[in-house]
PDBML (XML) file of the C-alpha atoms, coordinates in Angstrom:
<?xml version="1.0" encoding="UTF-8" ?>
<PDBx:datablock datablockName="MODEL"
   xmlns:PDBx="http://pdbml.pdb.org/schema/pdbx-v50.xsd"
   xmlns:xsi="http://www.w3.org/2001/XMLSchema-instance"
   xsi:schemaLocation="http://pdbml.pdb.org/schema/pdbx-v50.xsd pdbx-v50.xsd">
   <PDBx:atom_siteCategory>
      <PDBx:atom_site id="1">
         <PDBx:B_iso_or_equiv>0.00</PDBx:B_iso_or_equiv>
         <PDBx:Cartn_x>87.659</PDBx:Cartn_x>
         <PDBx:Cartn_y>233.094</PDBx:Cartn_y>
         <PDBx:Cartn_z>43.465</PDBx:Cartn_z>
         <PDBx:auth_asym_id>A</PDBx:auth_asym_id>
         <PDBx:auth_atom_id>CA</PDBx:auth_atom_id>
         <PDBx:auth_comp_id>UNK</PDBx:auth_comp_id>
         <PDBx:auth_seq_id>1</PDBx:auth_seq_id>
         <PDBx:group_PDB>ATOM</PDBx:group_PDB>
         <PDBx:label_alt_id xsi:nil="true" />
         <PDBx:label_asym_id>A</PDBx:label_asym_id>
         <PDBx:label_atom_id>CA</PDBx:label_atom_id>
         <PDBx:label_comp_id>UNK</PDBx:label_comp_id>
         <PDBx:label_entity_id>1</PDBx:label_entity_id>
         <PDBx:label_seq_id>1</PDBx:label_seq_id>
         <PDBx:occupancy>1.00</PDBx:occupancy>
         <PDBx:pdbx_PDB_model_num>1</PDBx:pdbx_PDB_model_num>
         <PDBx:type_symbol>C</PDBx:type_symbol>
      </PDBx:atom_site>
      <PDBx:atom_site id="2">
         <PDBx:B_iso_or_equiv>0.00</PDBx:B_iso_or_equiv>
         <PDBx:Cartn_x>88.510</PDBx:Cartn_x>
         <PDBx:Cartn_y>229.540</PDBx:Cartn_y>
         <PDBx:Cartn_z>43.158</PDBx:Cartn_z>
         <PDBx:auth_asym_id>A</PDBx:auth_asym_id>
         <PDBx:auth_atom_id>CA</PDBx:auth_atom_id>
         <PDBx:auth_comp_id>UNK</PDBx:auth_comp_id>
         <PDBx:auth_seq_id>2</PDBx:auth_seq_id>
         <PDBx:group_PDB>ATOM</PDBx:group_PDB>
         <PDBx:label_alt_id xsi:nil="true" />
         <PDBx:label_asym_id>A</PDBx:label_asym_id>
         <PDBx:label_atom_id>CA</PDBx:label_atom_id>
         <PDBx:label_comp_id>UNK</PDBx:label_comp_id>
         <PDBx:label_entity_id>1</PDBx:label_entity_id>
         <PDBx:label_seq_id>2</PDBx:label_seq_id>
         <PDBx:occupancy>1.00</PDBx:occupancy>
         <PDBx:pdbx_PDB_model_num>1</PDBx:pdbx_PDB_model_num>
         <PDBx:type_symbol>C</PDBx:type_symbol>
      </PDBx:atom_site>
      <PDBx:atom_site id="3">
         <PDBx:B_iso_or_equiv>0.00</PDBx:B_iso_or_equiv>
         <PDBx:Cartn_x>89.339</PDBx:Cartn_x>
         <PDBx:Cartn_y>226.343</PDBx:Cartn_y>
         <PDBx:Cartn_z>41.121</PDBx:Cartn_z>
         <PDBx:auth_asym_id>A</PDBx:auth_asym_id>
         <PDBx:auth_atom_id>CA</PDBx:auth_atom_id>
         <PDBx:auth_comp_id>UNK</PDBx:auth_comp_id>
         <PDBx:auth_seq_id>3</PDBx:auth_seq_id>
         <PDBx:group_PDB>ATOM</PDBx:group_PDB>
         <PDBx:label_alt_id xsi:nil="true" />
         <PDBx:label_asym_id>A</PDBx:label_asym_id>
         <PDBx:label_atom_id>CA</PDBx:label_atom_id>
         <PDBx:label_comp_id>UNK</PDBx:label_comp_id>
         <PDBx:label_entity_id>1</PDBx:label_entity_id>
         <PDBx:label_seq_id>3</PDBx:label_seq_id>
         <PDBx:occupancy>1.00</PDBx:occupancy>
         <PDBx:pdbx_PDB_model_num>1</PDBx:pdbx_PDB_model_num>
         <PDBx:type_symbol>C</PDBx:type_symbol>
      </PDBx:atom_site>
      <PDBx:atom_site id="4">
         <PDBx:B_iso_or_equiv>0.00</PDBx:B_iso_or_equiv>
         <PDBx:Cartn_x>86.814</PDBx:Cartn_x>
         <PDBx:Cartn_y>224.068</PDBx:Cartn_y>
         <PDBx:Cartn_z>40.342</PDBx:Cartn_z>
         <PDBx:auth_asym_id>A</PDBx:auth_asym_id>
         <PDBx:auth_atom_id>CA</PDBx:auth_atom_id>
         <PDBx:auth_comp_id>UNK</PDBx:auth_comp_id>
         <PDBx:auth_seq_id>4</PDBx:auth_seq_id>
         <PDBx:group_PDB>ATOM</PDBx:group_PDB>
         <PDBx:label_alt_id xsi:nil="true" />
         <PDBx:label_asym_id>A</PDBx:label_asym_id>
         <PDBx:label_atom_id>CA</PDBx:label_atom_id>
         <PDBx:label_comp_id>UNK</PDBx:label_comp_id>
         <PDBx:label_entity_id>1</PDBx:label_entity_id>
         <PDBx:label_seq_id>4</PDBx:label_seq_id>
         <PDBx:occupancy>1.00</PDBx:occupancy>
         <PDBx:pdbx_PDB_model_num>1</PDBx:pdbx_PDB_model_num>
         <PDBx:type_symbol>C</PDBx:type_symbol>
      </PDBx:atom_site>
      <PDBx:atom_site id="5">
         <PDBx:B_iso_or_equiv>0.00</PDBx:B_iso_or_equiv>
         <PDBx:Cartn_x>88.543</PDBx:Cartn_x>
         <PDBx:Cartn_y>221.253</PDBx:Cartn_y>
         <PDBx:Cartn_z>42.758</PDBx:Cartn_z>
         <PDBx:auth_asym_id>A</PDBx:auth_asym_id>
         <PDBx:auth_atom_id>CA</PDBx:auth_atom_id>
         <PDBx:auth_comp_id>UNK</PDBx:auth_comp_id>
         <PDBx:auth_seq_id>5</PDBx:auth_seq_id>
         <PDBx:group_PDB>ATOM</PDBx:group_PDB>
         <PDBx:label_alt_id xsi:nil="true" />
         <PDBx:label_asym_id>A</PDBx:label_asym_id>
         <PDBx:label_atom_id>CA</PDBx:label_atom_id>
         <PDBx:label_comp_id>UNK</PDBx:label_comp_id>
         <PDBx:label_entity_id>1</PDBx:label_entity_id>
         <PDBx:label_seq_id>5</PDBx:label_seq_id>
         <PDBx:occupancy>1.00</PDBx:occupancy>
         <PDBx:pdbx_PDB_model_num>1</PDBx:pdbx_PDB_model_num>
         <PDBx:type_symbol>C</PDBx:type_symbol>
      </PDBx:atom_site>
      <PDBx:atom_site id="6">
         <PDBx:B_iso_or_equiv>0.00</PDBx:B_iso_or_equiv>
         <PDBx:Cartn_x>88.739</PDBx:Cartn_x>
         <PDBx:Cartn_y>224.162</PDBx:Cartn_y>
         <PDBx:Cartn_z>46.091</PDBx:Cartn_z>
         <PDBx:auth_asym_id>A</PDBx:auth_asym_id>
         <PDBx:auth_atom_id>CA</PDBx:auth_atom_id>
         <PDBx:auth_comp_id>UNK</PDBx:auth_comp_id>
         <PDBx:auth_seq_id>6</PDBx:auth_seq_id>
         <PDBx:group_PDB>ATOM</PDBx:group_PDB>
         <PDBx:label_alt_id xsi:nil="true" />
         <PDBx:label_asym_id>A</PDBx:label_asym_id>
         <PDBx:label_atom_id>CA</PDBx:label_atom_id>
         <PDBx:label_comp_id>UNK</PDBx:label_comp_id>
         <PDBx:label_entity_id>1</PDBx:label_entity_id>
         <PDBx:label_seq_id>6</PDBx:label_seq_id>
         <PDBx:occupancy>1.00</PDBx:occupancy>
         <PDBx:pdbx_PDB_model_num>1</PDBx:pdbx_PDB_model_num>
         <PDBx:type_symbol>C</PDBx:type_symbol>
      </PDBx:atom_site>
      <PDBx:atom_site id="7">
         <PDBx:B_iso_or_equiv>0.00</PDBx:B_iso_or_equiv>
         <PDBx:Cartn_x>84.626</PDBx:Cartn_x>
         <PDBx:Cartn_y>223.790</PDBx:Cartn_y>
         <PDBx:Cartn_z>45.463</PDBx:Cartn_z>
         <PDBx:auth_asym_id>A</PDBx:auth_asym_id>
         <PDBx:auth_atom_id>CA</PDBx:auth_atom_id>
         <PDBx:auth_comp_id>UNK</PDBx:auth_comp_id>
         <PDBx:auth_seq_id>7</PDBx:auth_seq_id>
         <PDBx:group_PDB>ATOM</PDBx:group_PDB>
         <PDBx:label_alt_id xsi:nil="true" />
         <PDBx:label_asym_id>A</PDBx:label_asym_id>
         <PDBx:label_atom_id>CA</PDBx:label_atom_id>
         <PDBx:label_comp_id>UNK</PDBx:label_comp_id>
         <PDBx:label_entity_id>1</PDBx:label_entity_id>
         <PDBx:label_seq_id>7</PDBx:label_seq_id>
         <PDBx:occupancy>1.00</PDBx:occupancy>
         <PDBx:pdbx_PDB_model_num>1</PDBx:pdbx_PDB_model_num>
         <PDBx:type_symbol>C</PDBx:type_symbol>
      </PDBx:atom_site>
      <PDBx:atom_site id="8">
         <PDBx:B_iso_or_equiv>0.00</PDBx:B_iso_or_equiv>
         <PDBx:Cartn_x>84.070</PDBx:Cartn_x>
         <PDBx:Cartn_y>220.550</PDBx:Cartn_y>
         <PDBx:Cartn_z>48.021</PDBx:Cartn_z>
         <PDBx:auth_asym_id>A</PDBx:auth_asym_id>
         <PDBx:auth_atom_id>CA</PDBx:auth_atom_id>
         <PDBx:auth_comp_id>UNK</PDBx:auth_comp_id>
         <PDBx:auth_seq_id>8</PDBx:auth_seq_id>
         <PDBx:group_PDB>ATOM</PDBx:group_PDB>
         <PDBx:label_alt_id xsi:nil="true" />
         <PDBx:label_asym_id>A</PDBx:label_asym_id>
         <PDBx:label_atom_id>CA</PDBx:label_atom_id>
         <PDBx:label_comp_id>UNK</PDBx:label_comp_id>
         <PDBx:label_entity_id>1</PDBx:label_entity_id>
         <PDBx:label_seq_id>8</PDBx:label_seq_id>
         <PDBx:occupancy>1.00</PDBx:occupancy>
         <PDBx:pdbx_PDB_model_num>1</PDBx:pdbx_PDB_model_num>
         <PDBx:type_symbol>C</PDBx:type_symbol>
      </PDBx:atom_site>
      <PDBx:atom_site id="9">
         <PDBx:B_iso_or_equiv>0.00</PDBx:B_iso_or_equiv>
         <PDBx:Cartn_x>80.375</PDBx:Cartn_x>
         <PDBx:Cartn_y>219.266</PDBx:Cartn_y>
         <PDBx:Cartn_z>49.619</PDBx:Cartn_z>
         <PDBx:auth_asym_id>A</PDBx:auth_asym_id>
         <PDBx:auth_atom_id>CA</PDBx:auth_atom_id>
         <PDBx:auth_comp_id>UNK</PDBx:auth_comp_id>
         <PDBx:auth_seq_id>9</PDBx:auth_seq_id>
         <PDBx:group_PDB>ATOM</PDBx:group_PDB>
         <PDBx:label_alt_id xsi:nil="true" />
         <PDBx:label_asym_id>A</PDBx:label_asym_id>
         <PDBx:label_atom_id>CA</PDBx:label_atom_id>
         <PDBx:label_comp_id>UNK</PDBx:label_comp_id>
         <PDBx:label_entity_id>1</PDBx:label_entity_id>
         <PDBx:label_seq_id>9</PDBx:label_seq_id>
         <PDBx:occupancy>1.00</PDBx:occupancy>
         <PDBx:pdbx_PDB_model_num>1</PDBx:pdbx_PDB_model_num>
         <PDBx:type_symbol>C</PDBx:type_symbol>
      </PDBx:atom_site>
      <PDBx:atom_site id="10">
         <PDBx:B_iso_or_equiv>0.00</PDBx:B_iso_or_equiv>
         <PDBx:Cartn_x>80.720</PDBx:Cartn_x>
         <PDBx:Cartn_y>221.317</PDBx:Cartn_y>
         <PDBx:Cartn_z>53.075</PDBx:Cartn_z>
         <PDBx:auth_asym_id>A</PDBx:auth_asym_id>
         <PDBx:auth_atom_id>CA</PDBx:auth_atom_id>
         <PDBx:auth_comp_id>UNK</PDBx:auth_comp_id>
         <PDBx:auth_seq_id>10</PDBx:auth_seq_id>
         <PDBx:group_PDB>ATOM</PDBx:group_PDB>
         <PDBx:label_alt_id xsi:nil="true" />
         <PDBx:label_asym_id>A</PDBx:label_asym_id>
         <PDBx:label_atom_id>CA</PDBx:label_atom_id>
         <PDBx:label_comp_id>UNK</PDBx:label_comp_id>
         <PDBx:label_entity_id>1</PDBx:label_entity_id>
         <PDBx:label_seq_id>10</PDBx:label_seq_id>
         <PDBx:occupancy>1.00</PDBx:occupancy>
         <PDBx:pdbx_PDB_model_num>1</PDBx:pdbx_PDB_model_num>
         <PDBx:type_symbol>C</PDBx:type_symbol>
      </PDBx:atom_site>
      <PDBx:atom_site id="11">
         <PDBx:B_iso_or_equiv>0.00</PDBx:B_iso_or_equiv>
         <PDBx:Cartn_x>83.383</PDBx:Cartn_x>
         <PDBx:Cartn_y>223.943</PDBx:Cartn_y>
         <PDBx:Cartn_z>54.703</PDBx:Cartn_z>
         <PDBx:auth_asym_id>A</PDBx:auth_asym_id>
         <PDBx:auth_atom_id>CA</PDBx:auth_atom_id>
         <PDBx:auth_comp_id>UNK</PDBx:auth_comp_id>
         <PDBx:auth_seq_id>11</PDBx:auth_seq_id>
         <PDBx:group_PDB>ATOM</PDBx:group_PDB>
         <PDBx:label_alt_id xsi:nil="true" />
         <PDBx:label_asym_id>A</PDBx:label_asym_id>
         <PDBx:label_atom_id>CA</PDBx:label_atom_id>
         <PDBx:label_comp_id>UNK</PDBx:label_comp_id>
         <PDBx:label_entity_id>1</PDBx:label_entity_id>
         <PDBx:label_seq_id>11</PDBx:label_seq_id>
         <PDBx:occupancy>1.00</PDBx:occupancy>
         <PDBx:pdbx_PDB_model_num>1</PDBx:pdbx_PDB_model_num>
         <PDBx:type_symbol>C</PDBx:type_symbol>
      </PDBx:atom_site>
      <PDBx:atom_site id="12">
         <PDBx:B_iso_or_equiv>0.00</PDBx:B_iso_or_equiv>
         <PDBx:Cartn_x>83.449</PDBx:Cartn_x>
         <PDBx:Cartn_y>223.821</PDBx:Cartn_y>
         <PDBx:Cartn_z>58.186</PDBx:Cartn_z>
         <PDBx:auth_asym_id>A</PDBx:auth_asym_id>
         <PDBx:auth_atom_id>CA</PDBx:auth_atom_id>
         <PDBx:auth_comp_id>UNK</PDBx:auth_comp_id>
         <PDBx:auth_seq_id>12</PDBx:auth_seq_id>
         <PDBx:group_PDB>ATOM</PDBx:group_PDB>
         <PDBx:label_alt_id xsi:nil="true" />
         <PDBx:label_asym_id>A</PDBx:label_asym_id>
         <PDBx:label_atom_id>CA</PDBx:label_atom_id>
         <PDBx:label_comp_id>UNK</PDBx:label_comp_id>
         <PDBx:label_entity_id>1</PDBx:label_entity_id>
         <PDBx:label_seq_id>12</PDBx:label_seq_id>
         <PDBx:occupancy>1.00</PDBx:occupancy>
         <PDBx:pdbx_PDB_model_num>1</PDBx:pdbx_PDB_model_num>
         <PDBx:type_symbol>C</PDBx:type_symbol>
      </PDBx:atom_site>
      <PDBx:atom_site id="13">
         <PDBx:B_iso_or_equiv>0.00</PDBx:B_iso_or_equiv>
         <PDBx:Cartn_x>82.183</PDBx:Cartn_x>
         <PDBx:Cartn_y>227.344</PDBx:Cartn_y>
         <PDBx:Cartn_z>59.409</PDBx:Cartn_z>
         <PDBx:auth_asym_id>A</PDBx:auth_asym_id>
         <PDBx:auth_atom_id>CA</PDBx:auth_atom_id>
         <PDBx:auth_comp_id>UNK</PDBx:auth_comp_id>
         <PDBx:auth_seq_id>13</PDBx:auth_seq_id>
         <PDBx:group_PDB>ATOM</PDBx:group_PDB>
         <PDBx:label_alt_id xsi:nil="true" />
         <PDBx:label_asym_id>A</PDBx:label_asym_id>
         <PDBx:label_atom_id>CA</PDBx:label_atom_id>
         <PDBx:label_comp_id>UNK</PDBx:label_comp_id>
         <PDBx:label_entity_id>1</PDBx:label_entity_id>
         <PDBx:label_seq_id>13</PDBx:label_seq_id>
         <PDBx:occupancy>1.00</PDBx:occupancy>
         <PDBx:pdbx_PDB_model_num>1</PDBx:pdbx_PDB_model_num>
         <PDBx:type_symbol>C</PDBx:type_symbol>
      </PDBx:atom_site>
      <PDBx:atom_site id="14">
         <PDBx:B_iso_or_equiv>0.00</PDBx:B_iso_or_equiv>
         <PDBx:Cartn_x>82.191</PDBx:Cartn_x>
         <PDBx:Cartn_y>229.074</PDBx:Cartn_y>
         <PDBx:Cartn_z>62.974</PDBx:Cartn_z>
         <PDBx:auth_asym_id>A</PDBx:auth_asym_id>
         <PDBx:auth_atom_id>CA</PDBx:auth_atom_id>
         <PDBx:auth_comp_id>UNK</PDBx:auth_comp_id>
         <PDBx:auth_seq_id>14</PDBx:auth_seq_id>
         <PDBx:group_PDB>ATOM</PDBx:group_PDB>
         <PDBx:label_alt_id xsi:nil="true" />
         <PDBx:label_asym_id>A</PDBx:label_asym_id>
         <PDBx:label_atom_id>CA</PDBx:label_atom_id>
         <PDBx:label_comp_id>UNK</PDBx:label_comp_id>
         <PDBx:label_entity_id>1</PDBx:label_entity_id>
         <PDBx:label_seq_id>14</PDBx:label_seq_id>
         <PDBx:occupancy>1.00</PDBx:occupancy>
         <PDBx:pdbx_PDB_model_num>1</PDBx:pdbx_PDB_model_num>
         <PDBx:type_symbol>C</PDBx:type_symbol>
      </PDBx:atom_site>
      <PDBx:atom_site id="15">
         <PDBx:B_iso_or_equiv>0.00</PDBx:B_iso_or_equiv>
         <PDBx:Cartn_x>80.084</PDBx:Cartn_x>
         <PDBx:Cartn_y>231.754</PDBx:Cartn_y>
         <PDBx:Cartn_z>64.184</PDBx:Cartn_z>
         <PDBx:auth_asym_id>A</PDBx:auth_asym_id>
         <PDBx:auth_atom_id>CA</PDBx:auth_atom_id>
         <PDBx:auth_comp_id>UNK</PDBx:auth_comp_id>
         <PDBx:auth_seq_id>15</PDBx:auth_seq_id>
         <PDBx:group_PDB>ATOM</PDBx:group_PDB>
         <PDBx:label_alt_id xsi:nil="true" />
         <PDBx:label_asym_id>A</PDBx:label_asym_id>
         <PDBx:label_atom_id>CA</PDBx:label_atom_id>
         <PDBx:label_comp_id>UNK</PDBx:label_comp_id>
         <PDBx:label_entity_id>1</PDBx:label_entity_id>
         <PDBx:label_seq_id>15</PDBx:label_seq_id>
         <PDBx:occupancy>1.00</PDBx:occupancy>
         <PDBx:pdbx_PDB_model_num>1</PDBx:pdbx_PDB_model_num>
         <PDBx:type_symbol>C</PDBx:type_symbol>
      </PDBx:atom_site>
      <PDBx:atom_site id="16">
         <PDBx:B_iso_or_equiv>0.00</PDBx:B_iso_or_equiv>
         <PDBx:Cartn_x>82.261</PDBx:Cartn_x>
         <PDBx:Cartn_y>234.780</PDBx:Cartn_y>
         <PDBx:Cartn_z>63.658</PDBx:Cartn_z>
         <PDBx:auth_asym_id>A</PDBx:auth_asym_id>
         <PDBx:auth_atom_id>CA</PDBx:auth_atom_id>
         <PDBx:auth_comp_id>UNK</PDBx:auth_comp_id>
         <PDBx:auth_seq_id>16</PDBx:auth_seq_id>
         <PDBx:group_PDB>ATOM</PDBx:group_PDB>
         <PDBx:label_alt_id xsi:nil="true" />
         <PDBx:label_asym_id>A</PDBx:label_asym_id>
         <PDBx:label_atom_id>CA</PDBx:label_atom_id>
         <PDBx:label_comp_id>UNK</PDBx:label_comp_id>
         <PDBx:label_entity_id>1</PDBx:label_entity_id>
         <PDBx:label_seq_id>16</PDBx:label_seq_id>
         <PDBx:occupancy>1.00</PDBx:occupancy>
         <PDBx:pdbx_PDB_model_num>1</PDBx:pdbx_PDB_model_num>
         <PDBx:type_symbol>C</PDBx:type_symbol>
      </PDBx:atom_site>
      <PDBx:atom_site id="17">
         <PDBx:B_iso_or_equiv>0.00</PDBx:B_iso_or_equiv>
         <PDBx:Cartn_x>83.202</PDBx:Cartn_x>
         <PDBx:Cartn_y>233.002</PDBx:Cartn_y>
         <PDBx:Cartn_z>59.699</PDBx:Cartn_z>
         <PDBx:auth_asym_id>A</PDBx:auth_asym_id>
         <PDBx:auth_atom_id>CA</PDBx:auth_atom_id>
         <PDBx:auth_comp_id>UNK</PDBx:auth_comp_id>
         <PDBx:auth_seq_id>17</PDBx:auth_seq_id>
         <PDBx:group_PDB>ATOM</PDBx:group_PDB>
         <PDBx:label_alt_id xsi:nil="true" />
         <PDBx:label_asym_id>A</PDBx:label_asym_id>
         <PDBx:label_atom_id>CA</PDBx:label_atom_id>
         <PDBx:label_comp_id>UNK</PDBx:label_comp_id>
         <PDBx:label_entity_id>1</PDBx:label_entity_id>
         <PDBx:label_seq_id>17</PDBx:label_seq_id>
         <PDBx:occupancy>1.00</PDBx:occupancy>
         <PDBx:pdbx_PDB_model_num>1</PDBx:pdbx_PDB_model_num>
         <PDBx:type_symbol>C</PDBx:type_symbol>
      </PDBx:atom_site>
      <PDBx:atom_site id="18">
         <PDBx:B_iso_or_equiv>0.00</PDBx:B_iso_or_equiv>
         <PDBx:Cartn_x>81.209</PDBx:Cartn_x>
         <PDBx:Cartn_y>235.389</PDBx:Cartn_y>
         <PDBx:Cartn_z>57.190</PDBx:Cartn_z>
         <PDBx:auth_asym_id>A</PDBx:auth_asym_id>
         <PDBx:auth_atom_id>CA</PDBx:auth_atom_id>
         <PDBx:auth_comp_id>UNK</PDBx:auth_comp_id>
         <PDBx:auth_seq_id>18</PDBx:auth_seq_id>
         <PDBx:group_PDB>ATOM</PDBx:group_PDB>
         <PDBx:label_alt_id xsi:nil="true" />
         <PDBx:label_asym_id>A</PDBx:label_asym_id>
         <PDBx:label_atom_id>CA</PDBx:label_atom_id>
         <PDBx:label_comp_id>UNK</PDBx:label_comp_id>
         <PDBx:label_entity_id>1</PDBx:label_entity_id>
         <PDBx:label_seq_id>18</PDBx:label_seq_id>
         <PDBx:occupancy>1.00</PDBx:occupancy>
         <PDBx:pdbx_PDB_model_num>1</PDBx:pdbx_PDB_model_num>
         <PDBx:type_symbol>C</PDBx:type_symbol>
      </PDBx:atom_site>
      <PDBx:atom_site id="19">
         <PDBx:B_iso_or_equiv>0.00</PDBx:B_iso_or_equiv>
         <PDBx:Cartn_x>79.646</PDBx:Cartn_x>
         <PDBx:Cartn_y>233.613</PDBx:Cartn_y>
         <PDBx:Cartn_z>54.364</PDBx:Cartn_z>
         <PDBx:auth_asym_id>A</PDBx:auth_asym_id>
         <PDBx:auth_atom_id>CA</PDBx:auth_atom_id>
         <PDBx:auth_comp_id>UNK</PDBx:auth_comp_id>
         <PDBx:auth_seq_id>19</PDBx:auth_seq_id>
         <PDBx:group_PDB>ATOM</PDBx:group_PDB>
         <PDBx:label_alt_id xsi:nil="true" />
         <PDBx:label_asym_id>A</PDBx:label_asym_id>
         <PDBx:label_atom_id>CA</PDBx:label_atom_id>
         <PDBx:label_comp_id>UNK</PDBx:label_comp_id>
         <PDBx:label_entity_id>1</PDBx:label_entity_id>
         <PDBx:label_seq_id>19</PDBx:label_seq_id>
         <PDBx:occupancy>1.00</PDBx:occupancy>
         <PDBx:pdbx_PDB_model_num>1</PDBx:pdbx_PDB_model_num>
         <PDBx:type_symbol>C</PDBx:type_symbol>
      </PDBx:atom_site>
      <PDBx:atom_site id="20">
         <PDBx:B_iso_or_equiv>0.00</PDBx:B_iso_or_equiv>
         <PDBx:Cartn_x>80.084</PDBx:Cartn_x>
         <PDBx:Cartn_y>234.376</PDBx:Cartn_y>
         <PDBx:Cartn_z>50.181</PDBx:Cartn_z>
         <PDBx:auth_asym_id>A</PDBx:auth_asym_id>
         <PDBx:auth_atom_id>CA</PDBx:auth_atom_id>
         <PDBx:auth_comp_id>UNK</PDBx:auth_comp_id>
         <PDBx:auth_seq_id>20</PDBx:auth_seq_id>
         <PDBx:group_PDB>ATOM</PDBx:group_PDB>
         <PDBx:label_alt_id xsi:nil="true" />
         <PDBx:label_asym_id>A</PDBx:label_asym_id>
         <PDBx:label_atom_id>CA</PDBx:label_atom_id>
         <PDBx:label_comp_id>UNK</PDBx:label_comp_id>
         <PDBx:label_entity_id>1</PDBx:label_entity_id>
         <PDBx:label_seq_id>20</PDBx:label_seq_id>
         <PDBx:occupancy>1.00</PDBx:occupancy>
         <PDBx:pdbx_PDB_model_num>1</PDBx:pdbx_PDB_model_num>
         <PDBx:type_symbol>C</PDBx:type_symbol>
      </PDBx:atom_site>
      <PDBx:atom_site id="21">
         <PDBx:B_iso_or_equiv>0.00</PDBx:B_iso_or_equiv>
         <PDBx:Cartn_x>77.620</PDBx:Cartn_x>
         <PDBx:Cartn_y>235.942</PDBx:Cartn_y>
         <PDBx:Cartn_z>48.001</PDBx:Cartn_z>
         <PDBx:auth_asym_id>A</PDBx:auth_asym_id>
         <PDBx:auth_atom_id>CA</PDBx:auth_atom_id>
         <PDBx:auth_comp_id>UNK</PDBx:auth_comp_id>
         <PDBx:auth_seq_id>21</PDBx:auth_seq_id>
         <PDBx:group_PDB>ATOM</PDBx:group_PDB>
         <PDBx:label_alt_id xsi:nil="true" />
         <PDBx:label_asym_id>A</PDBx:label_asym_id>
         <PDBx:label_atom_id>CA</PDBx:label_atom_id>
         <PDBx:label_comp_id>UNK</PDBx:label_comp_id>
         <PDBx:label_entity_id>1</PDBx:label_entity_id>
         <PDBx:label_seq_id>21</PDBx:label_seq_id>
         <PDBx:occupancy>1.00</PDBx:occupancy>
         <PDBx:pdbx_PDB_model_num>1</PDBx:pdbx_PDB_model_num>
         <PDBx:type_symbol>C</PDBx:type_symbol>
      </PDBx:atom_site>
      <PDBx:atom_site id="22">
         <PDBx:B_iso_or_equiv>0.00</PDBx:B_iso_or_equiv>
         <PDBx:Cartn_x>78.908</PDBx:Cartn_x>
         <PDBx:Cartn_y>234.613</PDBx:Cartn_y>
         <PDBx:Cartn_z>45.074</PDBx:Cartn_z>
         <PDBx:auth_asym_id>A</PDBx:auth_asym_id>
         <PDBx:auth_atom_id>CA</PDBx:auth_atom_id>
         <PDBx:auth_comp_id>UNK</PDBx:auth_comp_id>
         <PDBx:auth_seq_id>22</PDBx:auth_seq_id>
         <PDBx:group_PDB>ATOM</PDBx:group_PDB>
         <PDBx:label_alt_id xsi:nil="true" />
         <PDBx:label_asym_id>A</PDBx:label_asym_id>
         <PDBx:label_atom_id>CA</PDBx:label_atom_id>
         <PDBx:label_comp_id>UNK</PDBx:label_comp_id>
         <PDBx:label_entity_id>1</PDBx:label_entity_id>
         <PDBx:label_seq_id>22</PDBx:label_seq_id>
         <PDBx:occupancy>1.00</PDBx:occupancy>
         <PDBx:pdbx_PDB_model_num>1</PDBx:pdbx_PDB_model_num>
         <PDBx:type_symbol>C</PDBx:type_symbol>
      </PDBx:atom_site>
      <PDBx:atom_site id="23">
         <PDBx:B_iso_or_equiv>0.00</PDBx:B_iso_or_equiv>
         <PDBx:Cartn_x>81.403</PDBx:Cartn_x>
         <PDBx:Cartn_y>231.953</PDBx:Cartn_y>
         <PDBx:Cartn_z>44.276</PDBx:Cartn_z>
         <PDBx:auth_asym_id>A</PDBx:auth_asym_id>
         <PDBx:auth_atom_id>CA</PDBx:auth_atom_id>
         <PDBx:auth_comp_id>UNK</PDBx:auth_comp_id>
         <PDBx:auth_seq_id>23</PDBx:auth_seq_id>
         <PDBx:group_PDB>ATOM</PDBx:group_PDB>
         <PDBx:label_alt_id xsi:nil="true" />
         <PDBx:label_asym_id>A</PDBx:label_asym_id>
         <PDBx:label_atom_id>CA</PDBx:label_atom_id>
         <PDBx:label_comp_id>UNK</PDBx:label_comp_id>
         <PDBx:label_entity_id>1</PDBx:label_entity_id>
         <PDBx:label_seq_id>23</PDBx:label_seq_id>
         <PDBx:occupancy>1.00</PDBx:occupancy>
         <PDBx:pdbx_PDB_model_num>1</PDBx:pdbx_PDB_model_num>
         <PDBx:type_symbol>C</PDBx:type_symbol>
      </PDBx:atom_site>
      <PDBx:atom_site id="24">
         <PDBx:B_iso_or_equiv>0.00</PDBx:B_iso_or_equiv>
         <PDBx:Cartn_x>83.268</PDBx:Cartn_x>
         <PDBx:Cartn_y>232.336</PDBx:Cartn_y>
         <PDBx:Cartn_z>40.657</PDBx:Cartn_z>
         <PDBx:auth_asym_id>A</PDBx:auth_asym_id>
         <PDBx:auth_atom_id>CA</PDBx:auth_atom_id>
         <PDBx:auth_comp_id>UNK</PDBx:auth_comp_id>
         <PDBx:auth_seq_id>24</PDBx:auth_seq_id>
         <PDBx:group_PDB>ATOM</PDBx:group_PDB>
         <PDBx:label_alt_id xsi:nil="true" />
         <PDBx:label_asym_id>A</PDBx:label_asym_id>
         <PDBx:label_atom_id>CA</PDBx:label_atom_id>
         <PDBx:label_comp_id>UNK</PDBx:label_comp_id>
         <PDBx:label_entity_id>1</PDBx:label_entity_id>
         <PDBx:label_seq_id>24</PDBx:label_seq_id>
         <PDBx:occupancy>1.00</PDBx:occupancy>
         <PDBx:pdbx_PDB_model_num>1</PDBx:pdbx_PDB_model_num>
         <PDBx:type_symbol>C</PDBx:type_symbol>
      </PDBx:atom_site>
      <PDBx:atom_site id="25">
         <PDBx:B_iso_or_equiv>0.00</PDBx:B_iso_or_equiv>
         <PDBx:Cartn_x>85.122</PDBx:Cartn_x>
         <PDBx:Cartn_y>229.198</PDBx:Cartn_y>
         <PDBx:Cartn_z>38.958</PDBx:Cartn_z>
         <PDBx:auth_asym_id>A</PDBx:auth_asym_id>
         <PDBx:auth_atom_id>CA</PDBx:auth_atom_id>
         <PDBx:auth_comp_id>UNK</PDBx:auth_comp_id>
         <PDBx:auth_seq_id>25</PDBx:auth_seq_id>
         <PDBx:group_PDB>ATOM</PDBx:group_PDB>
         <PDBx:label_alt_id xsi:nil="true" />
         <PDBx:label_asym_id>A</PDBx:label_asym_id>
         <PDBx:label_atom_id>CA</PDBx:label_atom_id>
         <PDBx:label_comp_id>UNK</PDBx:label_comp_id>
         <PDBx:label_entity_id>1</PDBx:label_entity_id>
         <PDBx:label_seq_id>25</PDBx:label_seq_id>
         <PDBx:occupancy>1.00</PDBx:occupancy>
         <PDBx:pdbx_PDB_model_num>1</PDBx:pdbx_PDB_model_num>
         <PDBx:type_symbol>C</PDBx:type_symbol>
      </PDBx:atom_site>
   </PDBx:atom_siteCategory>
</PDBx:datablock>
């Protein structure tokens, strides 16, 4: 869940960071 300015080009992610299925704005 997010406002439309949290959505940015890239989010840094590590190995053990599990990724969304769905992203709702």
């Amino acid at each position: 869940l997010a406002f439309d300015c949290q959505v940015i080009d890239e989010v840094p992610m590590e190995e053990h960071d599990l990724p969304m299925e769905y992203l709702l704005t």
